[in-house]
Protein backbone atom coordinates (compact mmCIF):
# COMPACT_ATOMS: atom_id res chain seq x y z
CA UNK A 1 -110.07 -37.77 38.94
CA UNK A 2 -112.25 -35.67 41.37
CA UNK A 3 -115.28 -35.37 43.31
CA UNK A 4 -116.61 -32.86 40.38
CA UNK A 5 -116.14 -35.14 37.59
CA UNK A 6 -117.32 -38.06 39.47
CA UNK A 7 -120.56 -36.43 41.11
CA UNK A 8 -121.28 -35.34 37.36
CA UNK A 9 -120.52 -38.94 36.03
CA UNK A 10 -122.91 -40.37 38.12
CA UNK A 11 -125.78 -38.38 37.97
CA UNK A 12 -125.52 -38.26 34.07
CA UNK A 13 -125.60 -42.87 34.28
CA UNK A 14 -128.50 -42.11 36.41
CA UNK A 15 -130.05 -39.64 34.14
CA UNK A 16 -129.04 -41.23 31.00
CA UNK A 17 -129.04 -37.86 30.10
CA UNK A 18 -126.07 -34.79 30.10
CA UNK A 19 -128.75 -32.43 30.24
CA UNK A 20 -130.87 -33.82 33.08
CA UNK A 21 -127.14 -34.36 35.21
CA UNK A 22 -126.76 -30.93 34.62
CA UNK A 23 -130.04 -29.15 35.93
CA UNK A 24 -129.25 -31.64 39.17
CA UNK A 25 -126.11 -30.62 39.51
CA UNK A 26 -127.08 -26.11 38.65
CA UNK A 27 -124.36 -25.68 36.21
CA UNK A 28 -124.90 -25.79 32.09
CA UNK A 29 -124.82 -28.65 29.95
CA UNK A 30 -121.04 -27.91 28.43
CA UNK A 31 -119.83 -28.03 32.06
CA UNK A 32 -121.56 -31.23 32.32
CA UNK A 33 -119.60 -32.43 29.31
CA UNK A 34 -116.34 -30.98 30.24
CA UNK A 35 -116.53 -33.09 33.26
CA UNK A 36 -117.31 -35.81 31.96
CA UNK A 37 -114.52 -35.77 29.32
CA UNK A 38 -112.02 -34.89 31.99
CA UNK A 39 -112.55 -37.87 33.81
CA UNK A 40 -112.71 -40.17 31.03
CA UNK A 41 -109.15 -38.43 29.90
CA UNK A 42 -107.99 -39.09 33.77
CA UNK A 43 -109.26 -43.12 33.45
CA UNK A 44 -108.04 -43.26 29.38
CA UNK A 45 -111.48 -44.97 28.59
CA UNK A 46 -114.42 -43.85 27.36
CA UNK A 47 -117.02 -44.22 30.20
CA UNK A 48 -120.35 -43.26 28.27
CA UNK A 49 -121.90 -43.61 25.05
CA UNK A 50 -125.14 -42.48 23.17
CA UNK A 51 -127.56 -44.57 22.07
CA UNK A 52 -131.55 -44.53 20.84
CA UNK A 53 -132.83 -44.26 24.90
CA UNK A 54 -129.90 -41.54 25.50
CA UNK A 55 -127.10 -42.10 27.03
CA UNK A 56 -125.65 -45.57 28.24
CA UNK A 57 -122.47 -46.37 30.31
CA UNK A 58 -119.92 -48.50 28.50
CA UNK A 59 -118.05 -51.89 30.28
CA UNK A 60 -115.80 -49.02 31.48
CA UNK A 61 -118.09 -46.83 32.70
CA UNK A 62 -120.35 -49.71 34.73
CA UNK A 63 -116.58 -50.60 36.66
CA UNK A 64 -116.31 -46.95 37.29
CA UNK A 65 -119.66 -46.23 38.31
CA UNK A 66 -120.21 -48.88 41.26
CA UNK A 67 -116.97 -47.32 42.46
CA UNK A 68 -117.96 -44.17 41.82
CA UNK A 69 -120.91 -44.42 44.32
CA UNK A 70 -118.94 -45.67 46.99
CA UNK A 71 -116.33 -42.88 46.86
CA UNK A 72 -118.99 -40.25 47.33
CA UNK A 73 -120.76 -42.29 50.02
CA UNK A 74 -117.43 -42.01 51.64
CA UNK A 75 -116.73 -38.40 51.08
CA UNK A 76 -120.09 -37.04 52.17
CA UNK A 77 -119.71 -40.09 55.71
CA UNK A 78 -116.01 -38.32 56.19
CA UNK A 79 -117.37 -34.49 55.75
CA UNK A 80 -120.25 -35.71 58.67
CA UNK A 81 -118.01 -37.68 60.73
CA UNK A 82 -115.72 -34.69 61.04
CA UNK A 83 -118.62 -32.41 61.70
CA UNK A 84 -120.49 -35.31 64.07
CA UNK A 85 -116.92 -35.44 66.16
CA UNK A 86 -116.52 -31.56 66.13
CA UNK A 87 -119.71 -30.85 67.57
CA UNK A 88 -122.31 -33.98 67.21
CA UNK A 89 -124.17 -31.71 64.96
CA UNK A 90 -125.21 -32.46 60.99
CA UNK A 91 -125.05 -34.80 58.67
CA UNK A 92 -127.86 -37.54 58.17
CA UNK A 93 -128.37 -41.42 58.93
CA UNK A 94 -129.96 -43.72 56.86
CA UNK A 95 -130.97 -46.59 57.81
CA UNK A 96 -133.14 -49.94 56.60
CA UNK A 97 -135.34 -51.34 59.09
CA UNK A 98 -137.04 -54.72 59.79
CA UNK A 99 -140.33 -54.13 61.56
CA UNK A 100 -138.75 -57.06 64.20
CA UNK A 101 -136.96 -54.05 65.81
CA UNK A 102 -140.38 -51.95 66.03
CA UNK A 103 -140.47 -52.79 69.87
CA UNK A 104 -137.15 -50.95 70.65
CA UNK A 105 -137.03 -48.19 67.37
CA UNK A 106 -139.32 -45.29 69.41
CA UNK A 107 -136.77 -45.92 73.02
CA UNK A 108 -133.88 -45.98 70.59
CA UNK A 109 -135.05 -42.66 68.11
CA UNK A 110 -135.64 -41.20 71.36
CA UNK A 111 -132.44 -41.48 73.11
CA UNK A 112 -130.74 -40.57 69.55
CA UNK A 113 -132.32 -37.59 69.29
CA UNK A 114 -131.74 -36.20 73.12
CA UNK A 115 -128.09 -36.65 72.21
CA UNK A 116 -127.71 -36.02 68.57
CA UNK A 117 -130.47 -33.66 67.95
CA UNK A 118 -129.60 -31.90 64.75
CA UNK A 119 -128.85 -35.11 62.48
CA UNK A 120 -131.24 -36.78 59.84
CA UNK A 121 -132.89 -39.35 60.20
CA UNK A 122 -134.16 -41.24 57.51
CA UNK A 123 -135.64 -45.65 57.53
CA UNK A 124 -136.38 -47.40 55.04
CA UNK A 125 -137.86 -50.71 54.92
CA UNK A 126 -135.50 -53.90 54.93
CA UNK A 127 -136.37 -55.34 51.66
CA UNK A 128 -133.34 -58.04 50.50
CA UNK A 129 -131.51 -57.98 48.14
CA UNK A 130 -132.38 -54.13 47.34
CA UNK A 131 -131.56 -52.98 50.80
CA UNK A 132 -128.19 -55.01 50.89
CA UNK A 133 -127.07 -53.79 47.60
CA UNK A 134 -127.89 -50.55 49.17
CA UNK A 135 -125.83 -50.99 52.09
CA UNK A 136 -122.88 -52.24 50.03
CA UNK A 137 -123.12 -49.42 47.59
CA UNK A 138 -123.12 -46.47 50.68
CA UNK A 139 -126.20 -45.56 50.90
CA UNK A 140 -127.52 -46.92 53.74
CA UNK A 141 -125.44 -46.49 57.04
CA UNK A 142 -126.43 -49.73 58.50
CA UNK A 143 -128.93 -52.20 58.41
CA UNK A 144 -131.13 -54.31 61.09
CA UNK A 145 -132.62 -57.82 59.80
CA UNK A 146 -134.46 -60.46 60.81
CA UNK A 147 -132.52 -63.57 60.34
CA UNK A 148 -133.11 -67.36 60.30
CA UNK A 149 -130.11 -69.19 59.30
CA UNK A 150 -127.46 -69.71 61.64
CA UNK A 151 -123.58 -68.03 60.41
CA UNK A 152 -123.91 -66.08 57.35
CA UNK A 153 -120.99 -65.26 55.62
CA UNK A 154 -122.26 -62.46 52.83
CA UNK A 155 -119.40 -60.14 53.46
CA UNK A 156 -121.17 -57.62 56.12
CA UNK A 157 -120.23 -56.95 59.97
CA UNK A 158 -122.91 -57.67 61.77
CA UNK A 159 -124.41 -58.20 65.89
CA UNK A 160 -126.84 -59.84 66.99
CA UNK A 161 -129.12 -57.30 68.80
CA UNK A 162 -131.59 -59.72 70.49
CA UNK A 163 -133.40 -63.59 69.77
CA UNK A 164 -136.72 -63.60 68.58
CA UNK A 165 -139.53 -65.71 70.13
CA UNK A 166 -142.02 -66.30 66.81
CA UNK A 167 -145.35 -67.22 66.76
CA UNK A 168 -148.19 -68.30 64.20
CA UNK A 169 -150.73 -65.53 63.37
CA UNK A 170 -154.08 -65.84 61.69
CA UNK A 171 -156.97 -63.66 61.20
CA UNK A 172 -159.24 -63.62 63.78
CA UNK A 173 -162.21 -65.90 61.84
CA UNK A 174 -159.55 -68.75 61.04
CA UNK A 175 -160.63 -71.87 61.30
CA UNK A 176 -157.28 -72.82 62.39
CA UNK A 177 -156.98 -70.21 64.69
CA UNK A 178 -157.52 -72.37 68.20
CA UNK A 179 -155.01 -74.83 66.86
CA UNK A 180 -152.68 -76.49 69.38
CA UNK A 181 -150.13 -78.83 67.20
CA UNK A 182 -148.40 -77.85 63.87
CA UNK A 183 -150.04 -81.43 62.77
CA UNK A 184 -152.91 -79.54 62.64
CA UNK A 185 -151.82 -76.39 60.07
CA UNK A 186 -149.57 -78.57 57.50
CA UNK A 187 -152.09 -78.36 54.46
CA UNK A 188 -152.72 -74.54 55.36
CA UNK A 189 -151.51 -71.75 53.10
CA UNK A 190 -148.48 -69.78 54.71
CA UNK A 191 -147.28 -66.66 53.56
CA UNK A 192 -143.43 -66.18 54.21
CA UNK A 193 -141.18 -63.09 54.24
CA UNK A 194 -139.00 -61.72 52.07
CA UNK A 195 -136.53 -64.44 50.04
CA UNK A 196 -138.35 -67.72 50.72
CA UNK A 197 -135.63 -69.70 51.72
CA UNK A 198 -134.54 -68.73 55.28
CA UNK A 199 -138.09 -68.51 56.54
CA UNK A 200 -139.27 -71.76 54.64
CA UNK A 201 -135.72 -73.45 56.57
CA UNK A 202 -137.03 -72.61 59.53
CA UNK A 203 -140.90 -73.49 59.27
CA UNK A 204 -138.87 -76.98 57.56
CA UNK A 205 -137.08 -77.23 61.12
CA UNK A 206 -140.23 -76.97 62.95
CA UNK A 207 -142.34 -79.35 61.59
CA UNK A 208 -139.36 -81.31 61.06
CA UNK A 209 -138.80 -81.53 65.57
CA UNK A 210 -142.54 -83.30 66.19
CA UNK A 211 -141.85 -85.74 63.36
CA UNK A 212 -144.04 -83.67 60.35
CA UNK A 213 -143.25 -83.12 56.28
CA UNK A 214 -142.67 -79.43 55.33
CA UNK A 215 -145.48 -77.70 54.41
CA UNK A 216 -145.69 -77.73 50.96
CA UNK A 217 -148.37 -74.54 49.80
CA UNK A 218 -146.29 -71.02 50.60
CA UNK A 219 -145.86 -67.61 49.04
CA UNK A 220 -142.97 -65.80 49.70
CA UNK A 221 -143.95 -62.11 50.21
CA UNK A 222 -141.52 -59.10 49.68
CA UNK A 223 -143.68 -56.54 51.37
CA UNK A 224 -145.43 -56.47 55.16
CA UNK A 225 -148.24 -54.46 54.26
CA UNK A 226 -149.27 -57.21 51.34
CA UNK A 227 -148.37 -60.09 53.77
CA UNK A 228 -150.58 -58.52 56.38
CA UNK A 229 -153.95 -57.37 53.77
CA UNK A 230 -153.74 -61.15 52.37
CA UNK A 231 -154.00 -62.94 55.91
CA UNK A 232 -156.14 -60.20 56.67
CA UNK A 233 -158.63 -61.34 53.81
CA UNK A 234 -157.94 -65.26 53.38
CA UNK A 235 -156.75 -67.95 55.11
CA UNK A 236 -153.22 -67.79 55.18
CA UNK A 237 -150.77 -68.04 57.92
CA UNK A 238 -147.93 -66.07 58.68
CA UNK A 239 -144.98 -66.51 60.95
CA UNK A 240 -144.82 -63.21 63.64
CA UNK A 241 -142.65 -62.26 66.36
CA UNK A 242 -144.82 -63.69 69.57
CA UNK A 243 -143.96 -59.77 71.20
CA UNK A 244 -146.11 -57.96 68.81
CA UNK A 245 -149.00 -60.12 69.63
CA UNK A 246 -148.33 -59.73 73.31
CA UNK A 247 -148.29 -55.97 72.95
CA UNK A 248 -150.63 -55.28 70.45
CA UNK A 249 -148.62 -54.06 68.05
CA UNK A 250 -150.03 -55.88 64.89
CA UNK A 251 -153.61 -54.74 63.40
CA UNK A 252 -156.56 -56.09 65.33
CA UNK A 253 -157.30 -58.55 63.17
CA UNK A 254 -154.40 -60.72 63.74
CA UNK A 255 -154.70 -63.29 66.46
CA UNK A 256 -152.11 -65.26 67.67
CA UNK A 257 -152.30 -69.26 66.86
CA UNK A 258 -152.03 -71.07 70.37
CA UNK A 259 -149.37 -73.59 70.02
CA UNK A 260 -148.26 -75.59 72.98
CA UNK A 261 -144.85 -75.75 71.63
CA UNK A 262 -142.36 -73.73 70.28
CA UNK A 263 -141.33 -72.07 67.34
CA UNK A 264 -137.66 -72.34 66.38
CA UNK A 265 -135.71 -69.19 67.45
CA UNK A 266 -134.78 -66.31 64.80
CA UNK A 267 -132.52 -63.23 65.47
CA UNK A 268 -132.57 -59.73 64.69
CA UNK A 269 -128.77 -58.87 63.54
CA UNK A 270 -127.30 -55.09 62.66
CA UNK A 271 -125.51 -55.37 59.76
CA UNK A 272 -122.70 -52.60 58.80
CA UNK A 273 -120.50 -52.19 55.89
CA UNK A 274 -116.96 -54.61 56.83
CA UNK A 275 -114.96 -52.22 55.04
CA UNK A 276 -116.35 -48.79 56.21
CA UNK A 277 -116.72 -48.11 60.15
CA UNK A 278 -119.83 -46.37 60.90
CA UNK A 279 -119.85 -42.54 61.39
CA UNK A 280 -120.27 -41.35 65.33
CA UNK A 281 -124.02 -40.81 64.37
CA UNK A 282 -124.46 -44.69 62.93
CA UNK A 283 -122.41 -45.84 65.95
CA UNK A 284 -124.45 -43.32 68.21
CA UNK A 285 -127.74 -45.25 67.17
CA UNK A 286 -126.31 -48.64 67.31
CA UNK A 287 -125.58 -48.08 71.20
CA UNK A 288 -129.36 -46.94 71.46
CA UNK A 289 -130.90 -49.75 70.16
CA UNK A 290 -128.69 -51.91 72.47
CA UNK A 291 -129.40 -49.89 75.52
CA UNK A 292 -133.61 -49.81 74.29
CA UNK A 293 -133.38 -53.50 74.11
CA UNK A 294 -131.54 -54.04 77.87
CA UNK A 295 -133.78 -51.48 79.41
CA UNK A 296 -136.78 -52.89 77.98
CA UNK A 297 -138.53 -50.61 75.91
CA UNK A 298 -142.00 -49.73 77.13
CA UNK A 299 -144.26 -52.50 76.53
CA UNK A 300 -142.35 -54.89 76.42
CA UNK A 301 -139.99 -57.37 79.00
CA UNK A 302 -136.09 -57.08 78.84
CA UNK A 303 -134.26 -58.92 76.70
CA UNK A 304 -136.84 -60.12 73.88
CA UNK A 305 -137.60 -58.43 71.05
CA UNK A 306 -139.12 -58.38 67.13
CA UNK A 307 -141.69 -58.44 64.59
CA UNK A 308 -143.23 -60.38 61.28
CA UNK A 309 -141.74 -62.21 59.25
C-alpha cells in the first residue's frame, strides 16, 4: 500500500468512475486500473465494483476509503509542516468559520499573514454536522463554533476562545421590536441556528430563569444568509451576538430587541482534530485569534466577542 494507489483509489470512489480518476490524476486509464488492483492485492479484498451508475465501493472499500482520506490529509499536513518549520513558507489552511468570530477574523488574518505570508488561506462556513465530518476526515485544519451546551464530549480538542453576550434581533418594523421582557416574545416565531437543539436549550433556559414555558413556534435554520432574508422579510426573531449589533456589523435592517435582562451566555470554542496536532500554520492562526481577541480587535471592547446564531 502507497500514496499512488491510495490517491488513485480515492479519486476513482469519488468519481465512480476509472476514467474520470484518471484525467484528475494526468495518467491513462490502465494506470488507473493497475493501481487500483495493486492495492486491492496489498489489502486481499476487492475494494470496488461496477454497477448500472459506474463504479461503487464494496464493504471493503467504504473501511478503506474513510481511512484512506485521513492518510492523505496527513501526508500532504506532514509535507507542509516540514516546509512551514523549514522556512514558514507553503502549504495551505483550511478552516470552517462561525460568523461569531467575525469581530476578531480581519485582526487575526492580518497578523497571520504579516508572519506567514506565503500560505493559503481558505474558510468555509461552520455548517454541523458537514463541517465536523470534515474536520474528522482531514480536511479542515481546525474549526471555530459557536456553542451552547456546557462540556461536550464528541471526540475533538477544543478552547474556548471567548463568551458570548447574545441578544434578540428583529427587523426594524417589528412589532415586538421595543420589547422589554421575554413574557412579551413567547408566541413569536424564532428562527434558530444550525441543529435545533443547543440553541432551542438555551432560549428553554431563558425563559425558563423569569418563570416562562419554552417557546413553542421555531425553525431551525442551517444557513445565515436564509436566517437573516427571512427575519429580514417576516416577523421572526433570531438570537445574535449583542457585539454585532453594537458595531454594526449585521445588515441595517436588524435592530436589536431591548431586553432589560439577560440572555444566557454561549461560547465560541476552536475545535482541532484530538488525534492530529495542528501544523505550525493551524497553530500560527490559533495564537492570532487569541491575541485579536485580548487586544480587542477594532471595534470592538477586549475580551467579548461573536456573532448570530
Amino acid at each position: 500500500m502507497n500514496l499512488r494507489q491510495l490517491r488513485a483509489f480515492v479519486l476513482i470512489a469519488e468519481h465512480g468512475s476509472i476514467r474520470a480518476a484518471a484525467r484528475a490524476l494526468f495518467i491513462t486509464q490502465p494506470a488507473a486500473t493497475r493501481s487500483l488492483r495493486e492495492l486491492e492485492a496489498s489489502v486481499g479484498a476487492e475494494l470496488v465494483q461496477r454497477s448500472v451508475r459506474g463504479i461503487e465501493l464494496t464493504p471493503y472499500g467504504e473501511a478503506l476509503y474513510k481511512r484512506a482520506v485521513l492518510m492523505l490529509q496527513e501526508a500532504r499536513r506532514a509535507q507542509e509542516e516540514i516546509a512551514q518549520m523549514r522556512d514558514g513558507a507553503g502549504g495551505t489552511l483550511n478552516l470552517a468559520i462561525s460568523s461569531a468570530a467575525l469581530t476578531v477574523l480581519p485582526a487575526a488574518l492580518a497578523a497571520f499573514r504579516a508572519r506567514m505570508p506565503r500560505v493559503a488561506v481558505s474558510f468555509n462556513e461552520v455548517a454541523p454536522p458537514y463541517s465536523h465530518d470534515q474536520l474528522e476526515a482531514g480536511h479542515y485544519d481546525f474549526l471555530v463554533q459557536t456553542e451552547y451546551d456546557g462540556e461536550i464530549q464528541d471526540g475533538f480538542a477544543r478552547s474556548t476562545l471567548f463568551a458570548l453576550p447574545l441578544a434578540v434581533g428583529a427587523r426594524a418594523g417589528h412589532p415586538l421590536r421595543e420589547a422589554r421582557h421575554l413574557s412579551e416574545l413567547h408566541h413569536a416565531l424564532w428562527l434558530l441556528p444550525g441543529n435545533i437543539q443547543a440553541p432551542a436549550n438555551l432560549l428553554r433556559e431563558a425563559f425558563a430563569a423569569h418563570g416562562l414555558p419554552a417557546p413553542q413556534d421555531i425553525i431551525a435554520c442551517q444557513s445565515i444568509a436564509v436566517a437573516l432574508a427571512i427575519i429580514a422579510e417576516s416577523d421572526a426573531l433570531g438570537i445574535f451576538v449583542r457585539n454585532l449589533f453594537e458595531h454594526r456589523l449585521l445588515p441595517r435592517g436588524l435592530r436589536m430587541v431591548p431586553l432589560a435582562h439577560a440572555l444566557p451566555a454561549a461560547r465560541v470554542a476552536i475545535l482541532t482534530r484530538a488525534d492530529s496536532p495542528p501544523t505550525p500554520a493551524a497553530r500560527c492562526f490559533i495564537e492570532c485569534l487569541h491575541d485579536a481577541h485580548a487586544a480587542g480587535a477594532p471595534g470592538h471592547g477586549p475580551r467579548r466577542r461573536a456573532v448570530p446564531v
